[in-house]
C-alpha atoms as a PDB file:
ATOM      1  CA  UNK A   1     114.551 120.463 108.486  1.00  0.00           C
ATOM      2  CA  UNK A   2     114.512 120.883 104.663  1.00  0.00           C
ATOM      3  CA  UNK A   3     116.685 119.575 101.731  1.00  0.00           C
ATOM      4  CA  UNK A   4     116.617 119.339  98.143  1.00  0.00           C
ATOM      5  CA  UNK A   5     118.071 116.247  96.476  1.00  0.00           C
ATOM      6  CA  UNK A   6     119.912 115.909  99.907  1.00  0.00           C
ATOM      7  CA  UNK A   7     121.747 119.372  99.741  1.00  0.00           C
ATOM      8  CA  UNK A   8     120.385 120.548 103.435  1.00  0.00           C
ATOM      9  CA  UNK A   9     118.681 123.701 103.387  1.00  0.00           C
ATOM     10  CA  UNK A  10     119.932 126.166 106.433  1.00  0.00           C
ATOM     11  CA  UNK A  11     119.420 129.878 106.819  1.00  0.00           C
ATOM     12  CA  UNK A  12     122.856 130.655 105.019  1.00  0.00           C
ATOM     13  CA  UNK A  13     121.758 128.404 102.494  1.00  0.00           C
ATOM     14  CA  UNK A  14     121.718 130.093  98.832  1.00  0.00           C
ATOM     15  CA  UNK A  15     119.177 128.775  95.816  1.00  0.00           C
ATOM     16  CA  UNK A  16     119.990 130.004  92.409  1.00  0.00           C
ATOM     17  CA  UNK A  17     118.099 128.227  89.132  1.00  0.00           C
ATOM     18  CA  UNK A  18     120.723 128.780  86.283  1.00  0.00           C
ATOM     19  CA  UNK A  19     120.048 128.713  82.534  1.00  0.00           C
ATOM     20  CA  UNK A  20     117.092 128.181  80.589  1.00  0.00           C
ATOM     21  CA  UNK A  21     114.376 125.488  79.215  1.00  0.00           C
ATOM     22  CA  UNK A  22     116.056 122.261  79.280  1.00  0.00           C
ATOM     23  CA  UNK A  23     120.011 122.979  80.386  1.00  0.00           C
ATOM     24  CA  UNK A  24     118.236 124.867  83.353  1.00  0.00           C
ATOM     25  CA  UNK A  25     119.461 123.640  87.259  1.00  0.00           C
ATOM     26  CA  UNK A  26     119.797 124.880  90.228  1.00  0.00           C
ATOM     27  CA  UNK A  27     122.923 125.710  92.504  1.00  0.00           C
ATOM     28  CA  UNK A  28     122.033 125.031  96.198  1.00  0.00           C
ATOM     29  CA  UNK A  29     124.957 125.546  98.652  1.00  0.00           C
ATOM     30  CA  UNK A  30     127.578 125.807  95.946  1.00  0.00           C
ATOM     31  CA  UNK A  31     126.175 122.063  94.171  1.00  0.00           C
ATOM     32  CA  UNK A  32     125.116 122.025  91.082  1.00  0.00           C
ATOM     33  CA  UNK A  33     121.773 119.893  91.306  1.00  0.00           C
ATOM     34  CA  UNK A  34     120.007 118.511  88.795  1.00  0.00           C
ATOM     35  CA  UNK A  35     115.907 117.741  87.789  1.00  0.00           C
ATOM     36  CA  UNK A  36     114.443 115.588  89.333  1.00  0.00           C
ATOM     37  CA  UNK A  37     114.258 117.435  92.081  1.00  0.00           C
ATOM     38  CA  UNK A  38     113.490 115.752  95.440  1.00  0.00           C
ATOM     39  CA  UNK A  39     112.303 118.373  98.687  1.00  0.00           C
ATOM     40  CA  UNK A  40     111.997 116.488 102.186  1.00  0.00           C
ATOM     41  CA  UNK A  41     110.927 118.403 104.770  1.00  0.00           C
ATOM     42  CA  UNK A  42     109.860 117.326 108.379  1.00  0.00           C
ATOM     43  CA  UNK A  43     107.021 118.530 110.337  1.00  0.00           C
ATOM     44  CA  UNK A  44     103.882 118.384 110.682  1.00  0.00           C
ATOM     45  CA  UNK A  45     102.221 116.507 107.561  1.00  0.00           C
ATOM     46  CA  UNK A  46      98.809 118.143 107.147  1.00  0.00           C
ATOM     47  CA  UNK A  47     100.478 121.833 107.837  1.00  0.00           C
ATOM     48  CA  UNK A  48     103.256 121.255 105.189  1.00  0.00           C
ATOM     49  CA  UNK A  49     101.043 119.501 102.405  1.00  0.00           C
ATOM     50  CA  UNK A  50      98.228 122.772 103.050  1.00  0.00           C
ATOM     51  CA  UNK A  51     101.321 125.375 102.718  1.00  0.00           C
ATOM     52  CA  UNK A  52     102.457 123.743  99.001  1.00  0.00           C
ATOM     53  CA  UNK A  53      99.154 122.207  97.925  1.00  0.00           C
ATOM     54  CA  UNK A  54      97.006 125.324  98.761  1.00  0.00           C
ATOM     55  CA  UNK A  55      95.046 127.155  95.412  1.00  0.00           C
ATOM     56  CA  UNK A  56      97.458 129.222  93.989  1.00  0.00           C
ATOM     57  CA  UNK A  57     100.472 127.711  95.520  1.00  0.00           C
ATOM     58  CA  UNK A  58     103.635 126.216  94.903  1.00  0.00           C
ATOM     59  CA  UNK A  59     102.444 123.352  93.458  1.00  0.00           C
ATOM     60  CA  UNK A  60     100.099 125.311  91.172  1.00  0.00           C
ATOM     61  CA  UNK A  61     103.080 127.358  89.731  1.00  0.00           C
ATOM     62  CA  UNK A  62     105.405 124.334  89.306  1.00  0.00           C
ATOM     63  CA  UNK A  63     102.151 122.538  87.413  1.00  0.00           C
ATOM     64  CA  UNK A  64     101.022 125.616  85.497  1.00  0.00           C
ATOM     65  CA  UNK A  65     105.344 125.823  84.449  1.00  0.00           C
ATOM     66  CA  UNK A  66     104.387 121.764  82.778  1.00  0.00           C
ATOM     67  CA  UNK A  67     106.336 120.670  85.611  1.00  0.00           C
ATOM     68  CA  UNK A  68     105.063 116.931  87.415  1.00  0.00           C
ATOM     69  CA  UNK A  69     104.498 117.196  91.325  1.00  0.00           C
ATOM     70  CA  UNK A  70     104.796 114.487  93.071  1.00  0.00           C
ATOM     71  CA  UNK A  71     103.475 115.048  97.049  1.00  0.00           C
ATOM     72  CA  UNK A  72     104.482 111.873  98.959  1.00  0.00           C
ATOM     73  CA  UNK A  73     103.705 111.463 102.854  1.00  0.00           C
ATOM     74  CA  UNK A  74     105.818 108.996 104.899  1.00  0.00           C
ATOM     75  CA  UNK A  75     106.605 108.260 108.595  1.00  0.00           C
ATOM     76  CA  UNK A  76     110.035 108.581 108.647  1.00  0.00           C
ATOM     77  CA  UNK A  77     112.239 110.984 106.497  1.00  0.00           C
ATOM     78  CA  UNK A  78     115.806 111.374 107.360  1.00  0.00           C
ATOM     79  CA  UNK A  79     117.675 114.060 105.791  1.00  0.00           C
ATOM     80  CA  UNK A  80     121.257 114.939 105.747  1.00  0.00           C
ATOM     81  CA  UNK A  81     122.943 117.393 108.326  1.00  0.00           C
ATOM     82  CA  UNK A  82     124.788 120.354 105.840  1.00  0.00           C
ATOM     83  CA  UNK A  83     128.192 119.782 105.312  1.00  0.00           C
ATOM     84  CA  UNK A  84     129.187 123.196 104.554  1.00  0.00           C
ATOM     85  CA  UNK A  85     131.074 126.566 106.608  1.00  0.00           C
ATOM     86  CA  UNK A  86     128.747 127.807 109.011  1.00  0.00           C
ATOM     87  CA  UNK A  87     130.855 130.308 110.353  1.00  0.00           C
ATOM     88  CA  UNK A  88     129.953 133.887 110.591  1.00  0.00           C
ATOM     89  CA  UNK A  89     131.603 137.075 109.844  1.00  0.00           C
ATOM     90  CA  UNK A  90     131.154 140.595 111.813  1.00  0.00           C
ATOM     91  CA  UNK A  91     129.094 138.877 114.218  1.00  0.00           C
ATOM     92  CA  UNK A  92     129.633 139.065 117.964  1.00  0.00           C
END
């Protein structure tokens, strides 16, 4: 499970950053949402911190951007269940 700034993350889930410099955001499932942003994800630690923390990763581009990453590891993490339509069209 993922979520950013407790807007769960789901595979209908759409992530658009909007505007520029200093009025720049993000829209994530419809919200507007705001800097600072805050990702939890659950699994397991060590595989998740190697996937953003690798050399040239995300964490690279977000510092090389002047952005400040923050990695914090903790026990328990509960995140939200998505509160959206998760209905499908021309599906049977």
């Amino acid at each position: 499970a993922i979520s950013i700034n407790d807007q769960r993350i789901i595979a209908k889930s759409d992530i658009f950053k909007l505007g520029d410099g200093s009025n720049a955001f993000l829209k994530v499932n419809g919200q507007r949402i705001l800097s600072p942003y805050v990702i939890k994800a659950i699994g397991n630690q060590t595989y998740l911190e190697s996937a953003v923390i690798g050399k040239g990763g995300h964490v690279d581009a977000l510092k090389d951007a002047g952005h400040e990453v923050t990695l914090n590891k903790v026990k328990k993490v509960k995140i939200k269940q998505y509160e959206g339509d998760i209905s499908t069209k021309y599906i049977k």
